[in-house]
C-alpha atoms as a PDB file:
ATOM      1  CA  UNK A   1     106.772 149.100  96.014  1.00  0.00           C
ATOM      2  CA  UNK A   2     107.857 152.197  97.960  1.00  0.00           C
ATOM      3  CA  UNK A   3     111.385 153.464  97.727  1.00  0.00           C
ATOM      4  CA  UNK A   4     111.550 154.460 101.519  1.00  0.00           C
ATOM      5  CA  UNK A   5     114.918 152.552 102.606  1.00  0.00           C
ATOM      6  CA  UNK A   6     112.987 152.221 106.496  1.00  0.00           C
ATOM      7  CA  UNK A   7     110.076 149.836 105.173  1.00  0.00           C
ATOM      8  CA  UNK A   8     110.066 146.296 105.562  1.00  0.00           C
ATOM      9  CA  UNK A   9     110.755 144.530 102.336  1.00  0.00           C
ATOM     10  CA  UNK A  10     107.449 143.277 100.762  1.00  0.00           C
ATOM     11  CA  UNK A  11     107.260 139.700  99.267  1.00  0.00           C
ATOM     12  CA  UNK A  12     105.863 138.686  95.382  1.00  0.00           C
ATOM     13  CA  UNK A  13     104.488 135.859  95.673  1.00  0.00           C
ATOM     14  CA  UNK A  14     102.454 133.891  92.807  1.00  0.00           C
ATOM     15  CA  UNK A  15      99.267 132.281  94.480  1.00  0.00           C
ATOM     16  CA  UNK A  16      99.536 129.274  94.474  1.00  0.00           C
ATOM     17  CA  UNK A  17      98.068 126.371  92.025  1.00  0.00           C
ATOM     18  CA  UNK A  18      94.537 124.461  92.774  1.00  0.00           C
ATOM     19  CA  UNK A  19      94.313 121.625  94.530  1.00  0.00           C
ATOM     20  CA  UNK A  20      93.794 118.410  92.589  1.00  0.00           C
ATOM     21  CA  UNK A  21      90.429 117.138  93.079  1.00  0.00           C
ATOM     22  CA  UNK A  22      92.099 113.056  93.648  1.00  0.00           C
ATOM     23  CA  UNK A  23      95.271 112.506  95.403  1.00  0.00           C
ATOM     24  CA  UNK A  24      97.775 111.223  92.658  1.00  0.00           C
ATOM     25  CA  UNK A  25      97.807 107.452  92.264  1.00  0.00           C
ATOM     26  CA  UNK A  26     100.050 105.002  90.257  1.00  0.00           C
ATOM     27  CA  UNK A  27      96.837 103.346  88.668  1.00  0.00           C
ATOM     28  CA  UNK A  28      93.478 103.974  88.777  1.00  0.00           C
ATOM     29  CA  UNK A  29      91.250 101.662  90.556  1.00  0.00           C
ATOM     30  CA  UNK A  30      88.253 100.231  88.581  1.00  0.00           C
ATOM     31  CA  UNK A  31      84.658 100.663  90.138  1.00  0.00           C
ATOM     32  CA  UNK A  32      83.669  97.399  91.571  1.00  0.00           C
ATOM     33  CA  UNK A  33      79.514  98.520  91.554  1.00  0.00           C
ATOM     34  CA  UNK A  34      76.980  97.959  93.703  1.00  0.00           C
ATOM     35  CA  UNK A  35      75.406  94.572  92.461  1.00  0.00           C
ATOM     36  CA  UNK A  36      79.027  92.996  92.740  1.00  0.00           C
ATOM     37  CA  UNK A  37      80.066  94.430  96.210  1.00  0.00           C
ATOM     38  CA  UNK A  38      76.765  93.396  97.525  1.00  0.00           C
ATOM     39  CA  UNK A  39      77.163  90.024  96.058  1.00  0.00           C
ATOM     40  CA  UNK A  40      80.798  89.393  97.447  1.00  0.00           C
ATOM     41  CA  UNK A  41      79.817  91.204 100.738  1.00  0.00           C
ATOM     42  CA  UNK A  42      76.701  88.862 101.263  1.00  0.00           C
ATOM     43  CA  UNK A  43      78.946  85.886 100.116  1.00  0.00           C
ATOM     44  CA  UNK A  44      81.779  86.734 102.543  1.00  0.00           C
ATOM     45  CA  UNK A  45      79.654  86.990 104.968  1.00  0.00           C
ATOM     46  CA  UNK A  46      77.384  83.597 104.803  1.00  0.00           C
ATOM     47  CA  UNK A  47      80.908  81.861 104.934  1.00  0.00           C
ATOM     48  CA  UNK A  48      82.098  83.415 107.669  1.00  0.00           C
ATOM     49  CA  UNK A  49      79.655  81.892 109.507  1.00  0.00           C
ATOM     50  CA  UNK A  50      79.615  78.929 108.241  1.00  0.00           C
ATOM     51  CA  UNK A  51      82.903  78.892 109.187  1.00  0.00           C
ATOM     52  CA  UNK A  52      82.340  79.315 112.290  1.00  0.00           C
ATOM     53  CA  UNK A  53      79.576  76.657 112.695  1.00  0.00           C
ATOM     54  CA  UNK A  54      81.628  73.660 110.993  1.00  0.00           C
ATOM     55  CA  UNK A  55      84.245  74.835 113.786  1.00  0.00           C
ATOM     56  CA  UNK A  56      82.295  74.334 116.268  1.00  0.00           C
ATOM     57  CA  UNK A  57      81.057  70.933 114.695  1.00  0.00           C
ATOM     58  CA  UNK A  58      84.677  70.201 114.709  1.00  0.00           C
ATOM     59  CA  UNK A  59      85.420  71.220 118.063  1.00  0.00           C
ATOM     60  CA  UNK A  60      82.269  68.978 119.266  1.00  0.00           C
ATOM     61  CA  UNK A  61      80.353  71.582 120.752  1.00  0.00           C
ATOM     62  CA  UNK A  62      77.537  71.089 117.397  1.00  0.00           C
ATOM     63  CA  UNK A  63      76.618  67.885 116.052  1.00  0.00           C
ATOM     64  CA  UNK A  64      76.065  67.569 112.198  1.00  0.00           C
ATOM     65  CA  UNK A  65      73.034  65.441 111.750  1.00  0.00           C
ATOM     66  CA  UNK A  66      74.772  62.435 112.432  1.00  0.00           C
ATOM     67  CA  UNK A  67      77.382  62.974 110.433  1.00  0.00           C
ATOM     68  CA  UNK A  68      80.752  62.593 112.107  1.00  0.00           C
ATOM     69  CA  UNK A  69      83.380  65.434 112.502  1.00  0.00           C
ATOM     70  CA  UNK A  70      85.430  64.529 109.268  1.00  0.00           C
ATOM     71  CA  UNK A  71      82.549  65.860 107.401  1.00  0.00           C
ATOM     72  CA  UNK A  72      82.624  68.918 108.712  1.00  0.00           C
ATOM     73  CA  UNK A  73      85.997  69.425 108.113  1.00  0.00           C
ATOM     74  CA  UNK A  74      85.742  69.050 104.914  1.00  0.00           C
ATOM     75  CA  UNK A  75      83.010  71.727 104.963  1.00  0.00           C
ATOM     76  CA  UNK A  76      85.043  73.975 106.579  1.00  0.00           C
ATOM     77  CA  UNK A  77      88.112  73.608 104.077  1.00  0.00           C
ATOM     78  CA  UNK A  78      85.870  74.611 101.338  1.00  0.00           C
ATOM     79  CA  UNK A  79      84.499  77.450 103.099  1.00  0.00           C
ATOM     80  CA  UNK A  80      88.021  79.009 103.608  1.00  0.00           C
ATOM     81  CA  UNK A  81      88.241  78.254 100.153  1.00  0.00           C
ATOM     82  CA  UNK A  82      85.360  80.264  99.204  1.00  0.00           C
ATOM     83  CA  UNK A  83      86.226  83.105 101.288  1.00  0.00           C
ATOM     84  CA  UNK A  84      89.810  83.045  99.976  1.00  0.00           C
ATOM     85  CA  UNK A  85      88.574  83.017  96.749  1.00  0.00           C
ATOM     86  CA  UNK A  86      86.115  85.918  97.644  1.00  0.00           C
ATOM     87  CA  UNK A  87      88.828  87.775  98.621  1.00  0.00           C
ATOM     88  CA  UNK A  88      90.575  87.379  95.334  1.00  0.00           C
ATOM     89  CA  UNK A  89      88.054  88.535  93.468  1.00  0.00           C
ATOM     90  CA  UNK A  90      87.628  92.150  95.994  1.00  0.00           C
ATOM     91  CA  UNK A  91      91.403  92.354  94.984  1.00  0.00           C
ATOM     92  CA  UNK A  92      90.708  92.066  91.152  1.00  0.00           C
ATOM     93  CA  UNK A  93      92.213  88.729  90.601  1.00  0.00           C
ATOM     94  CA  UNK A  94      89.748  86.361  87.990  1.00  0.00           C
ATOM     95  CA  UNK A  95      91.269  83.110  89.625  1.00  0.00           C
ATOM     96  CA  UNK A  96      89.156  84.081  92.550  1.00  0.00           C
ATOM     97  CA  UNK A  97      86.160  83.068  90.004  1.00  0.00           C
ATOM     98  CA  UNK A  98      87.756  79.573  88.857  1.00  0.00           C
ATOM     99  CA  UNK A  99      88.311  78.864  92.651  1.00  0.00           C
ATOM    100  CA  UNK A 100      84.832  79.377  93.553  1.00  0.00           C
ATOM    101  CA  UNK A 101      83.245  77.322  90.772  1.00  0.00           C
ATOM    102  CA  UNK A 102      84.953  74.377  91.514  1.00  0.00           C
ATOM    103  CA  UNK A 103      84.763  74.997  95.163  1.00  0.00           C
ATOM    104  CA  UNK A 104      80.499  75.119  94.226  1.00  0.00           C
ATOM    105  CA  UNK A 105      81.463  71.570  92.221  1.00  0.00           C
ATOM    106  CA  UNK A 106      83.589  69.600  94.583  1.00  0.00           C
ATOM    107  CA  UNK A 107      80.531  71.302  97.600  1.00  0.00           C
ATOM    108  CA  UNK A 108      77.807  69.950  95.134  1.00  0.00           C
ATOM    109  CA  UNK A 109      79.330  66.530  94.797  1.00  0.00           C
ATOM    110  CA  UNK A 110      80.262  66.164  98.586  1.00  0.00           C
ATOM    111  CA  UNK A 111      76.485  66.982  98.972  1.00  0.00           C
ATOM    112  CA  UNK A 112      75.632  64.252  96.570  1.00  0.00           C
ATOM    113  CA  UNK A 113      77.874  61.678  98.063  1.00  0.00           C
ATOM    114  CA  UNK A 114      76.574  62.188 101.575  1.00  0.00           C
ATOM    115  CA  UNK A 115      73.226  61.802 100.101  1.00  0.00           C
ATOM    116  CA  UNK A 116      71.495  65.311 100.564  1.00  0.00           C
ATOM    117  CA  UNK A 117      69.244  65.049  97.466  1.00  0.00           C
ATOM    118  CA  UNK A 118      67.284  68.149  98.253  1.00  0.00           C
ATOM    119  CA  UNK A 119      66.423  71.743  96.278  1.00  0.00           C
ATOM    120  CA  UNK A 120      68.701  73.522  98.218  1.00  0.00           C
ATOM    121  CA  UNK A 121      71.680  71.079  96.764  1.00  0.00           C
ATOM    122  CA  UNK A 122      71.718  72.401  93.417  1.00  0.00           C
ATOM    123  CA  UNK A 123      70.937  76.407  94.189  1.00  0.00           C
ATOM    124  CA  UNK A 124      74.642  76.722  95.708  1.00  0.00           C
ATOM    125  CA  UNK A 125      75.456  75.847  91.738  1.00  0.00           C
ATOM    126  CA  UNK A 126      74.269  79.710  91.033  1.00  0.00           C
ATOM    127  CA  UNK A 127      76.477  81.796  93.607  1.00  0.00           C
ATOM    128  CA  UNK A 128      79.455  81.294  90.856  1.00  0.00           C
ATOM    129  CA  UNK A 129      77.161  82.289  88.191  1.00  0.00           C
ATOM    130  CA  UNK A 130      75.543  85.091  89.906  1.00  0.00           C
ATOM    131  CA  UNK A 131      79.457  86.647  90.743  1.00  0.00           C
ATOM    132  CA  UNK A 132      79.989  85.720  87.138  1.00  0.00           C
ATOM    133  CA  UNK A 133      77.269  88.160  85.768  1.00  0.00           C
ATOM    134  CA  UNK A 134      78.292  90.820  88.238  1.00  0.00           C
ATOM    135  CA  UNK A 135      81.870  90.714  87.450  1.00  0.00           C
ATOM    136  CA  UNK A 136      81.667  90.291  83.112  1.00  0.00           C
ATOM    137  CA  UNK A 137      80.725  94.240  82.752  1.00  0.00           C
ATOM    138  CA  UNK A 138      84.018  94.882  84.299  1.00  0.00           C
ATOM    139  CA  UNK A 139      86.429  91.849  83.333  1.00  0.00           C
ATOM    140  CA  UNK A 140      88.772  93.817  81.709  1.00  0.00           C
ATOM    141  CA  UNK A 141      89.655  95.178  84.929  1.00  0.00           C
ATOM    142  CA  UNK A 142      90.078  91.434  86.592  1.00  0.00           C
ATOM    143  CA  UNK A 143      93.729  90.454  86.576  1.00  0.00           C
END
């Protein structure tokens, strides 16, 4: 510091601190993993257009094998069931996971009743247990 009463005053300043490598949250979110994002993504997806199709079944503009519109709105009250519970489970909620297993039930039993006795009945009986084994490694986290 010079002692010449002409020169501008000089500032001390400390440097400043290091940036934090994360922004600062309330709670730290859990890692969902690739095998359960892929699951939920592929799951969301398949019942989003489903959706779509037992709309247009209801609407009139697809027919359903025979089967009159009422079935397909029962189809497509499930499927927003599934994708609600989908949803739940992104969000961390393990109520998500009883929703979609007895959405899979009350699907496999409609099946059943409308007399679809075929392979492909029984397989929609894994999706819950396929979400199940992605999500136990992190059910702590599940709310």
């Amino acid at each position: 510091m010079s002692h010449n009463p002409y020169a501008p005053p000089e500032a001390v300043v400390e440097p400043a601190p290091a940036p934090l490598s994360k922004p600062m949250q309330l709670y730290e979110e859990p890692i969902r993993g690739g095998w359960l994002t892929f699951l939920l993504v592929m799951k969301f997806i398949g019942n989003v257009i489903a959706a779509i199709t037992y709309l247009f079944v209801v609407c009139g503009v697809l027919s359903l094998n025979g089967r009159g519109p009422s079935v397909a709105l029962a189809y497509l009250a499930l499927v927003v069931t599934n994708i609600t519970a989908i949803a739940a489970i992104w969000n961390w909620r393990r109520w998500g996971l009883y929703l979609l297993v007895v959405s899979a039930i009350v699907i496999f039993a409609l099946n059943l009743s409308l007399g679809l006795l075929h392979w492909s009945t029984g397989i929609g009986l894994f999706g819950p247990l396929l979400v199940f084994a992605a999500m136990w490694p992190r059910w702590k986290s599940f709310e």
